[in-house]
N, C-alpha and C. Protein backbone atom coordinates (compact mmCIF):
# COMPACT_ATOMS: atom_id res chain seq x y z
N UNK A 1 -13.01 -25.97 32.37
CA UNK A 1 -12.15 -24.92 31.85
C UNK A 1 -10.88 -24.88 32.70
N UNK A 2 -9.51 -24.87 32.38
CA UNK A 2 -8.51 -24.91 33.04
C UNK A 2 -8.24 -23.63 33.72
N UNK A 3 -7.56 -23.71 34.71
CA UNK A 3 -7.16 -22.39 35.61
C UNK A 3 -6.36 -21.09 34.65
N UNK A 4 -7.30 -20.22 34.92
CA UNK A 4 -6.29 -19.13 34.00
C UNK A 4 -6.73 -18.73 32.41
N UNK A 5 -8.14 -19.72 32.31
CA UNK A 5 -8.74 -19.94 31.17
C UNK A 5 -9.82 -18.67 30.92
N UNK A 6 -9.93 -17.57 30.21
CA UNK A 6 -10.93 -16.40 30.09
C UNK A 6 -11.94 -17.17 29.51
N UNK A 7 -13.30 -16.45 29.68
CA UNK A 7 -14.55 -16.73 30.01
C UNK A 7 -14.83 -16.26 28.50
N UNK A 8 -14.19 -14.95 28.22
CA UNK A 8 -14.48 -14.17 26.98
C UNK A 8 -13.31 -14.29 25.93
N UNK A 9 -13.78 -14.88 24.98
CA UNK A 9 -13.21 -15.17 23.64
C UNK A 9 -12.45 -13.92 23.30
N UNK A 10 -12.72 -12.87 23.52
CA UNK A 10 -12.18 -11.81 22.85
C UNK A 10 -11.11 -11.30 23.96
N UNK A 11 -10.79 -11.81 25.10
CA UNK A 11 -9.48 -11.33 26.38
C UNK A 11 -8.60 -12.17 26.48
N UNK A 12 -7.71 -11.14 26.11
CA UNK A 12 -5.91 -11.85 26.02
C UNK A 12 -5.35 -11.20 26.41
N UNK A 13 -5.16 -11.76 28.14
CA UNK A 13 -4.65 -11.56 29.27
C UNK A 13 -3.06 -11.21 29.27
N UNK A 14 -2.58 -10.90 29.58
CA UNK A 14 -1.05 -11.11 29.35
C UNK A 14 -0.43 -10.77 28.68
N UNK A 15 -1.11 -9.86 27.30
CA UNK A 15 -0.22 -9.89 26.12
C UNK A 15 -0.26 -8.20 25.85
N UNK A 16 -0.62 -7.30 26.38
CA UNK A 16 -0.46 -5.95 26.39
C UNK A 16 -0.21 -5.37 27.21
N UNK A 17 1.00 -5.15 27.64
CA UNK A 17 1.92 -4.34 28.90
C UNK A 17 0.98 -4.40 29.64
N UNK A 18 0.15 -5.39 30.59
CA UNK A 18 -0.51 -4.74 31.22
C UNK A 18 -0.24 -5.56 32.38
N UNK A 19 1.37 -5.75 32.84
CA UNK A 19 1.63 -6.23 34.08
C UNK A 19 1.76 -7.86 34.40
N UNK A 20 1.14 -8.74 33.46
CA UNK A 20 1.05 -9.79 34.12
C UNK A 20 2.30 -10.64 33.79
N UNK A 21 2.86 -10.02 33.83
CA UNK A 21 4.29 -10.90 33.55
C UNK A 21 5.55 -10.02 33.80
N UNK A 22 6.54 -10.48 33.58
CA UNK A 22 8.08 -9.58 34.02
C UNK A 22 8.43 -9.35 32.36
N UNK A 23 8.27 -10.10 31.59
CA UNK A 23 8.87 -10.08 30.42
C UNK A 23 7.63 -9.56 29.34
N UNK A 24 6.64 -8.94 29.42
CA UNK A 24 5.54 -8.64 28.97
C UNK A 24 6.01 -7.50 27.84
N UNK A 25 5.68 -7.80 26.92
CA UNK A 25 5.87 -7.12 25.81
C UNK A 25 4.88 -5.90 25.16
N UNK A 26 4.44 -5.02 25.03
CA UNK A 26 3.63 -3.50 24.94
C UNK A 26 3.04 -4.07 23.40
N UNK A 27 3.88 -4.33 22.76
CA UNK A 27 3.36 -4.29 21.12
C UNK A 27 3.39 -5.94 20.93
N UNK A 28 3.50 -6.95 21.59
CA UNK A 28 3.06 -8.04 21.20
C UNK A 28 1.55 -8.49 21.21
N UNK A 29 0.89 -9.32 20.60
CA UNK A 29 -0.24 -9.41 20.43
C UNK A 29 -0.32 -11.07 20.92
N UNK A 30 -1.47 -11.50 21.48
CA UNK A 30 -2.16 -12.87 21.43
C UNK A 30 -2.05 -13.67 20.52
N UNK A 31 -1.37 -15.01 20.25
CA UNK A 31 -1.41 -15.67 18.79
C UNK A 31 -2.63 -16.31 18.53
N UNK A 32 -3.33 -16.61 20.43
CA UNK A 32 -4.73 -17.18 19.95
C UNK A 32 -5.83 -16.91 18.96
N UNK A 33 -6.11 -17.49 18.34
CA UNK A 33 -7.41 -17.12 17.20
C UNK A 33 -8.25 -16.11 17.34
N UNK A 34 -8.80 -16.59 18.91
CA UNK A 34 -10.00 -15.95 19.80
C UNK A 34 -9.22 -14.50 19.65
N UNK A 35 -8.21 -14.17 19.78
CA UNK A 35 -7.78 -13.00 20.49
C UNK A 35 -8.31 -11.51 19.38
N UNK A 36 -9.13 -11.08 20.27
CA UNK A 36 -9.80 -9.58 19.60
C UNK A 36 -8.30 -9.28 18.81
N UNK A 37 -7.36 -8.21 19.45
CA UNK A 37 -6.15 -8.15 18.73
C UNK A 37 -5.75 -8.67 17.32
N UNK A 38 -6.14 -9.99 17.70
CA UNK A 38 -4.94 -10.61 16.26
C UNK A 38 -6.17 -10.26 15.34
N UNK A 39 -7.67 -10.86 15.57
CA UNK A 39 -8.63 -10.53 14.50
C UNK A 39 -8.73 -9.40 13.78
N UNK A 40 -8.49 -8.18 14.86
CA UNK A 40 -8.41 -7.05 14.14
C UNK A 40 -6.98 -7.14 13.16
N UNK A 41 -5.96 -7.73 13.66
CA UNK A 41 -4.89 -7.33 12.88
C UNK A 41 -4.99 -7.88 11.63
N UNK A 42 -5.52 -9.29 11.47
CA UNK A 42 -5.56 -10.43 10.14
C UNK A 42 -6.56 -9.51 9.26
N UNK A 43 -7.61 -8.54 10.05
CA UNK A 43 -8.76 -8.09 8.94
C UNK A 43 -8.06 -7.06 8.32
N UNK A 44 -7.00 -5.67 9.02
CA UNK A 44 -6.40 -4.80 8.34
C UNK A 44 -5.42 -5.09 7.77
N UNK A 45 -4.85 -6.41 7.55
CA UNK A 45 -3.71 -6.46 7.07
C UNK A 45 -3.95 -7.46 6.13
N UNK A 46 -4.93 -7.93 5.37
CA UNK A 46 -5.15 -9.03 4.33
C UNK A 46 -4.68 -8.07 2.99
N UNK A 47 -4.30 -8.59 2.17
CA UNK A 47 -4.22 -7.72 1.18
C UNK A 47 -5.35 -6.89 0.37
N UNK A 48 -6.52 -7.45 0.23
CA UNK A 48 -7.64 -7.14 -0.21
C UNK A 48 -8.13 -5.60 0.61
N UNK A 49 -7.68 -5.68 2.05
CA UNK A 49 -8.21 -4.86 2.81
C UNK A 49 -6.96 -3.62 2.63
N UNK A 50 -6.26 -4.05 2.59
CA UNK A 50 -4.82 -3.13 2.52
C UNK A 50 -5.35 -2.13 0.97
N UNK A 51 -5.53 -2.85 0.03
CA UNK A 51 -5.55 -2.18 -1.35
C UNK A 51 -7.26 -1.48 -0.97
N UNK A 52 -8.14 -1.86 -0.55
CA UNK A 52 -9.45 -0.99 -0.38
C UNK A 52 -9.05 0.14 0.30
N UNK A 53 -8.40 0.02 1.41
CA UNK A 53 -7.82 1.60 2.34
C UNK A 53 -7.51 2.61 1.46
N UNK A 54 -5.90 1.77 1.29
CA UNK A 54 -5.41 2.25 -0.01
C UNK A 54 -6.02 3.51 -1.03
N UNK A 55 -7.11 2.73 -1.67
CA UNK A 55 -7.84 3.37 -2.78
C UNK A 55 -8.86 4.23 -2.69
N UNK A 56 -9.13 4.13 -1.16
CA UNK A 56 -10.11 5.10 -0.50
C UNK A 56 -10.03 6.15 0.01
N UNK A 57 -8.61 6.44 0.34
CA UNK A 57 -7.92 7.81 0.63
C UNK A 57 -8.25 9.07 0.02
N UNK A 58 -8.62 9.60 1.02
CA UNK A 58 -9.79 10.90 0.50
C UNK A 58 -10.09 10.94 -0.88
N UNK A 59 -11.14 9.36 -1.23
CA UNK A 59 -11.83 9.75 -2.30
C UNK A 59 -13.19 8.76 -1.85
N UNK A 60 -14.29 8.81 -2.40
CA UNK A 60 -15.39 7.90 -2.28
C UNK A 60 -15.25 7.11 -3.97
N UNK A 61 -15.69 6.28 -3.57
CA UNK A 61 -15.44 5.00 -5.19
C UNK A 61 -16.58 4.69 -5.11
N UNK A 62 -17.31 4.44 -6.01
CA UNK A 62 -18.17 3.08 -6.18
C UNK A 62 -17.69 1.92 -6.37
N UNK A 63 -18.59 0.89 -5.89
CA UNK A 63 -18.22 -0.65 -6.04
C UNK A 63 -17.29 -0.72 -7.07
N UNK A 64 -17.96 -0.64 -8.17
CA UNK A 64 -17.54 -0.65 -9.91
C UNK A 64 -16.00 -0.31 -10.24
N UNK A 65 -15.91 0.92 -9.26
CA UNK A 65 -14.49 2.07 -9.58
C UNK A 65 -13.45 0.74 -8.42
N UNK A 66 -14.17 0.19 -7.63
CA UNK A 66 -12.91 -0.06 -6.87
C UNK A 66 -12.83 -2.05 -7.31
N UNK A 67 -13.55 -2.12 -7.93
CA UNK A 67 -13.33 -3.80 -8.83
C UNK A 67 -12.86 -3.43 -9.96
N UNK A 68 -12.66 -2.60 -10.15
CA UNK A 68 -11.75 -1.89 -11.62
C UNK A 68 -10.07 -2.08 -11.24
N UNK A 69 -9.90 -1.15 -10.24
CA UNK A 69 -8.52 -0.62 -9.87
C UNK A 69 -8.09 -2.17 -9.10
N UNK A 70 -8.86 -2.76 -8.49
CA UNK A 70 -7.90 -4.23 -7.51
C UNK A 70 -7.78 -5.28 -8.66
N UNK A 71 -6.88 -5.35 -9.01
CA UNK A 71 -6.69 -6.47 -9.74
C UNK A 71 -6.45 -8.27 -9.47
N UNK A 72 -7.44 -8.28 -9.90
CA UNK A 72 -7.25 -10.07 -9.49
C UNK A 72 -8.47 -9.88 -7.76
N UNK A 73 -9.08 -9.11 -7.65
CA UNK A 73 -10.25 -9.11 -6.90
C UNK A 73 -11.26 -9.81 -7.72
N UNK A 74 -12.08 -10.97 -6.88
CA UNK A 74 -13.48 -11.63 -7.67
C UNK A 74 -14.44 -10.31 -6.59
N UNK A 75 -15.75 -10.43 -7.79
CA UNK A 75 -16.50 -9.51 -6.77
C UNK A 75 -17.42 -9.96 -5.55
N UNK A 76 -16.91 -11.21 -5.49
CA UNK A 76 -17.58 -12.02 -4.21
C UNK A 76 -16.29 -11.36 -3.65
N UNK A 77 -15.63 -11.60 -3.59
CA UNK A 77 -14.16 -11.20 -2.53
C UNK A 77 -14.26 -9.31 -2.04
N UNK A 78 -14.49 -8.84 -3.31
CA UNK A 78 -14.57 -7.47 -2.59
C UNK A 78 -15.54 -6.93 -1.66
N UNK A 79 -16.48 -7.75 -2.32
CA UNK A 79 -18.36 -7.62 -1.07
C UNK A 79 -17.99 -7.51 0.60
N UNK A 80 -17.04 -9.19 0.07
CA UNK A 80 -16.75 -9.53 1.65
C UNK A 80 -15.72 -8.60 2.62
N UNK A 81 -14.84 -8.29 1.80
CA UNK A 81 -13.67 -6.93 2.62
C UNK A 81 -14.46 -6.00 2.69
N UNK A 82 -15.07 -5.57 1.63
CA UNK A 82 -16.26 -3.85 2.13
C UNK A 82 -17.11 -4.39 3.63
N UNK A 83 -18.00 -5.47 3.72
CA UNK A 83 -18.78 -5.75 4.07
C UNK A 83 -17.89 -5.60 5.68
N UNK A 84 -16.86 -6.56 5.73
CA UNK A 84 -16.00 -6.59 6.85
C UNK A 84 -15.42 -5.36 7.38
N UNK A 85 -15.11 -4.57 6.33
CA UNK A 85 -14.20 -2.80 6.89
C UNK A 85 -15.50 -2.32 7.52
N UNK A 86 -16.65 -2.42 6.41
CA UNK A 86 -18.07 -1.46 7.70
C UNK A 86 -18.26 -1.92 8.51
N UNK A 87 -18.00 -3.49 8.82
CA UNK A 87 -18.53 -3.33 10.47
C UNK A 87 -17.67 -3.07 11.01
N UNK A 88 -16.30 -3.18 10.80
CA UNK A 88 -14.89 -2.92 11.86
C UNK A 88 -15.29 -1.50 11.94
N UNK A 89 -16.00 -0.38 10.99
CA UNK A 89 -16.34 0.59 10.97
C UNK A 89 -14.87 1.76 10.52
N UNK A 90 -14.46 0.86 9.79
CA UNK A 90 -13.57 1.83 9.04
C UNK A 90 -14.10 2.40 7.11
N UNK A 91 -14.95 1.43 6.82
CA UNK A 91 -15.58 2.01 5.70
C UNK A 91 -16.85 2.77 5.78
N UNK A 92 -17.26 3.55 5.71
CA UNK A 92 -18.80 4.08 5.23
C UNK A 92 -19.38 3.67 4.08
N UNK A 93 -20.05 2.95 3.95
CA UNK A 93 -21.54 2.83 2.43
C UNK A 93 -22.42 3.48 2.24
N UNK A 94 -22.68 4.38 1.80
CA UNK A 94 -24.03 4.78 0.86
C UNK A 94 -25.16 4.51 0.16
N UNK A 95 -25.76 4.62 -0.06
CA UNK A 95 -26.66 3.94 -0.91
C UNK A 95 -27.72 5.39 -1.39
N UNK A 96 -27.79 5.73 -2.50
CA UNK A 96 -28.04 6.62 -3.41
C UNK A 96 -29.56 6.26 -3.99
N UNK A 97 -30.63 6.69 -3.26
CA UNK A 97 -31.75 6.48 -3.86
C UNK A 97 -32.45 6.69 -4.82
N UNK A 98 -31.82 5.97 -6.27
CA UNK A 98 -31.64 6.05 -7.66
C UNK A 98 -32.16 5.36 -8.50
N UNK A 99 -32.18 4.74 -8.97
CA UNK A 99 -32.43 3.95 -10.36
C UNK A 99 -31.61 3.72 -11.63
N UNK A 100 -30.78 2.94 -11.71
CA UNK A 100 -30.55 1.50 -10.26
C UNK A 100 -29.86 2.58 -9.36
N UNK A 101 -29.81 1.55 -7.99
CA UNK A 101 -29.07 2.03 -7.26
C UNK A 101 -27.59 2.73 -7.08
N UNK A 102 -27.27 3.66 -6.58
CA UNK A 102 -25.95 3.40 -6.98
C UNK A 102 -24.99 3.99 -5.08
N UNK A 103 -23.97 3.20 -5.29
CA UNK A 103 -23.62 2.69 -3.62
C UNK A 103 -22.01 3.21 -3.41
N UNK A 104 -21.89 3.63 -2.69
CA UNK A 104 -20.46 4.50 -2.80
C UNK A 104 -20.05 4.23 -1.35
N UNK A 105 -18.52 4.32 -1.67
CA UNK A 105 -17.72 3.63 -0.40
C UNK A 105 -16.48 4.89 0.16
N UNK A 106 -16.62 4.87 0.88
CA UNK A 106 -15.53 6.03 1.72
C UNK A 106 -14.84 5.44 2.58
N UNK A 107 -13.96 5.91 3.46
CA UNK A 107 -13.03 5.92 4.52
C UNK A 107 -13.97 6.57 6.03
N UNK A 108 -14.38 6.21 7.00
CA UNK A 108 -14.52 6.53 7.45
C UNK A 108 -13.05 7.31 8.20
N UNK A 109 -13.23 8.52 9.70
CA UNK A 109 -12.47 8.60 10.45
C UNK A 109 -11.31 8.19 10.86
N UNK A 110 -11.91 6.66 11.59
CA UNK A 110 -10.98 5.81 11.99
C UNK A 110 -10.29 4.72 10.81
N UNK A 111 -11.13 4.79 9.65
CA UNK A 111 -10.40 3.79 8.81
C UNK A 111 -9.03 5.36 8.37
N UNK A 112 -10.00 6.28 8.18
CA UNK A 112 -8.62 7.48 7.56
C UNK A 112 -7.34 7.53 8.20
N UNK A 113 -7.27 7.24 9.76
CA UNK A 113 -5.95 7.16 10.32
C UNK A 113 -5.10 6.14 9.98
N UNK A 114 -5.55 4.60 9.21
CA UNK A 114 -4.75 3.76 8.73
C UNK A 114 -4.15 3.93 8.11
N UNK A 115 -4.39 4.82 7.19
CA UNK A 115 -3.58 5.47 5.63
C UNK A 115 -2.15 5.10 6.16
N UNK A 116 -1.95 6.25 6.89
CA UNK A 116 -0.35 6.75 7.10
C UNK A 116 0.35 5.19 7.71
N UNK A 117 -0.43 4.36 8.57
CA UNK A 117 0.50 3.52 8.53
C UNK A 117 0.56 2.29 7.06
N UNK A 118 -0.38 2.32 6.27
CA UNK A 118 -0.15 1.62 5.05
C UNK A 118 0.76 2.27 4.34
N UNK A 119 0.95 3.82 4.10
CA UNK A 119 2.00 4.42 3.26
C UNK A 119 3.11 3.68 3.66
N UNK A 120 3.70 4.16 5.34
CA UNK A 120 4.75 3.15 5.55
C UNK A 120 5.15 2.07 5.38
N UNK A 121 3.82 1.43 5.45
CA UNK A 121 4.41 0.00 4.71
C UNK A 121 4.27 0.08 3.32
N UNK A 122 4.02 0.73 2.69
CA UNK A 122 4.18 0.46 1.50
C UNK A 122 5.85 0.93 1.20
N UNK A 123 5.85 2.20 1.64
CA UNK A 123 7.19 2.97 1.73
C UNK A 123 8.51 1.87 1.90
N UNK A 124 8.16 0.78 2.90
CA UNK A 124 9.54 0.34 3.29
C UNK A 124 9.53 -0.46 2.09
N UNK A 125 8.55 -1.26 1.87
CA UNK A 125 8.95 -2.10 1.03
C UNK A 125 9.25 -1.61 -0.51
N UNK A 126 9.10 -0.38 -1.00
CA UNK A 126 9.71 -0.44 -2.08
C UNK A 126 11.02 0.27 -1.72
N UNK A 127 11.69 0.30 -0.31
CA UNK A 127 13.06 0.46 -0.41
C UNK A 127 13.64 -0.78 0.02
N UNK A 128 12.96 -1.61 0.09
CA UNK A 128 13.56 -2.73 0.76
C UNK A 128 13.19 -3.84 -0.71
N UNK A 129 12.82 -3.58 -1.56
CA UNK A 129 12.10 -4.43 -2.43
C UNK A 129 13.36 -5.35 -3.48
N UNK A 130 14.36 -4.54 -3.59
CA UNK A 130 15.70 -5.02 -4.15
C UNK A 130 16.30 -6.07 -2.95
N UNK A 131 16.71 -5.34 -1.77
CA UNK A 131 16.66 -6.84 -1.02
C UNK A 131 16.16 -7.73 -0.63
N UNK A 132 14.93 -8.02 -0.80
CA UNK A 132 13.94 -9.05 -0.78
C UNK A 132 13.91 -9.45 -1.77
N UNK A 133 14.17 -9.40 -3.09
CA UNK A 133 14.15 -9.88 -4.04
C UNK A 133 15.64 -10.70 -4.21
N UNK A 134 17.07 -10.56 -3.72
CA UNK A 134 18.00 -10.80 -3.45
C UNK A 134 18.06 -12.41 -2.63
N UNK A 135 17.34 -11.67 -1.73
CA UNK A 135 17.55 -13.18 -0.45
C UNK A 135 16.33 -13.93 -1.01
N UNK A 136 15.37 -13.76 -1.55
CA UNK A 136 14.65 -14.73 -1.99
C UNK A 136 15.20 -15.45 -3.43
N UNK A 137 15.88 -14.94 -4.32
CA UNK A 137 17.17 -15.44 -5.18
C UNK A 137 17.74 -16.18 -4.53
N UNK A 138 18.65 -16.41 -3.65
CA UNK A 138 19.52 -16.65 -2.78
C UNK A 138 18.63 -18.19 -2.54
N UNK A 139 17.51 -18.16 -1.67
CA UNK A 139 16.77 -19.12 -1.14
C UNK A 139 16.26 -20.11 -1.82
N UNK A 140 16.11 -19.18 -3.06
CA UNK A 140 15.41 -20.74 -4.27
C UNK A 140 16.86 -21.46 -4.88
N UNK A 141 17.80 -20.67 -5.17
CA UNK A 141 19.14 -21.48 -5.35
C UNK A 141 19.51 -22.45 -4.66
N UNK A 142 19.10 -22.00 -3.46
CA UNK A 142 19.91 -23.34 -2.44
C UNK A 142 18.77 -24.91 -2.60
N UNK A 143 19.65 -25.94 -2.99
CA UNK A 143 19.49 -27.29 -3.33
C UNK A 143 18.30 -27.79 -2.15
N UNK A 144 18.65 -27.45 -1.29
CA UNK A 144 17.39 -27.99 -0.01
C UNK A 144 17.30 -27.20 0.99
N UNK A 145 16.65 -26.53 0.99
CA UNK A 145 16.42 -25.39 2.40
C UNK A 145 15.90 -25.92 3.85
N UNK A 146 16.68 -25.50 4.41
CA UNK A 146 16.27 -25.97 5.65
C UNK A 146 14.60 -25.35 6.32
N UNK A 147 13.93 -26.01 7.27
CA UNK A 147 12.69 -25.24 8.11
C UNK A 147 13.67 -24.49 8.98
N UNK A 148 13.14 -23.78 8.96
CA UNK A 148 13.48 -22.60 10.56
C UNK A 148 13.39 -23.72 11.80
N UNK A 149 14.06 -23.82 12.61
CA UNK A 149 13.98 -24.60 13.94
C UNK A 149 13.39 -25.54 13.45
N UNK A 150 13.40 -25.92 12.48
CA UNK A 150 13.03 -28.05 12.81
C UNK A 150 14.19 -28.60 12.77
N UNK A 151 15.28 -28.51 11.96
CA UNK A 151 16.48 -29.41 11.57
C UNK A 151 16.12 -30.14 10.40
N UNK A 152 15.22 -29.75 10.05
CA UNK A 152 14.54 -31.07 9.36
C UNK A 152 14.69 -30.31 7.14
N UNK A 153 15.23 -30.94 6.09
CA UNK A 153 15.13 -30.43 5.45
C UNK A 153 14.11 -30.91 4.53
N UNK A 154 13.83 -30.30 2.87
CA UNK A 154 12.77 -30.50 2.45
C UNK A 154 12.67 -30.12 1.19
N UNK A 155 12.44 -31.23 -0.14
CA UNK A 155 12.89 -30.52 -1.26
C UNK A 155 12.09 -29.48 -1.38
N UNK A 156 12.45 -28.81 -2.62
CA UNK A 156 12.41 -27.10 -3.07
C UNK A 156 11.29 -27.95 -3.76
N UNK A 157 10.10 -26.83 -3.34
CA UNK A 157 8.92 -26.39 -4.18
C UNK A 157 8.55 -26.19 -5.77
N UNK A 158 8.24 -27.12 -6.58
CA UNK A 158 8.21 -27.76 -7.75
C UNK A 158 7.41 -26.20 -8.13
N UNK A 159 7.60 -25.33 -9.04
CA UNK A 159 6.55 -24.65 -9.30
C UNK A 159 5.73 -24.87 -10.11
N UNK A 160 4.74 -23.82 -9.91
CA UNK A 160 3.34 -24.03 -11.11
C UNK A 160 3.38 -23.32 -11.75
């Protein structure tokens, strides 16, 4: 293991104000895979997971009610985001000792404090949604777009 190398998959040293550097950044995160941080961030911020929060805001759904409202969700795909928010422990499940069963999904606590920052993002982007739609106009016009820092250019994306 190289010098400087953590033992634990989930510690990323260096990357939360926490001194080990001069230039250390408070709100930057670990790009490593391993890094607890980014995992949590890739699980709240997939879209699938974004629209379950979303739709859970002080209400409980059943499965059924919330493969209704996500559109273009398979219900293998939604299993897996419910399945993933309860253990992050931002969803609660139920299970209703019925015939058939019937299984209801909430917000826990800590998933309820996400809300307000999904509103915001939702918020910016429909004020920002005209200019993003602008510069991405802009981008498919141009004959060959460059990569960001390669130099290198690359024809335009044939669509499907």
């Amino acid at each position: 293991m190289e010098e400087g190398t953590s033992k634990s998959p989930s510690h990323c040293a260096g990357t939360y104000g926490d001194g080990a550097g001069p230039d250390t950044d408070p709100f930057q995160w670990d790009t490593r895979e391993d890094c607890e941080v980014r995992q949590i961030l890739d699980r709240i911020a997939d879209k699938w997971s974004l629209l379950v929060i979303a739709l859970l805001d002080r209400r409980v759904l059943r499965f059924t009610e919330l493969r209704r409202e996500i559109d273009g969700i398979s219900q293998r795909m939604l299993t897996v985001t419910l399945r993933q928010l309860e253990r992050d422990g931002l969803v609660k499940r139920t299970v209703h000792p019925v015939v058939p069963p019937r299984v209801e999904y909430e917000l826990t606590p800590l998933g309820a404090t996400l809300h307000t920052t999904i509103r915001s993002l939702v918020t910016w982007t429909e004020r920002h949604r005209g200019e993003i739609a602008a510069a991405r106009a802009a981008y498919d016009a141009r004959e060959e777009p460059e990569f960001a820092g390669s130099g290198e250019s690359a024809a335009r994306p044939v669509p499907v």
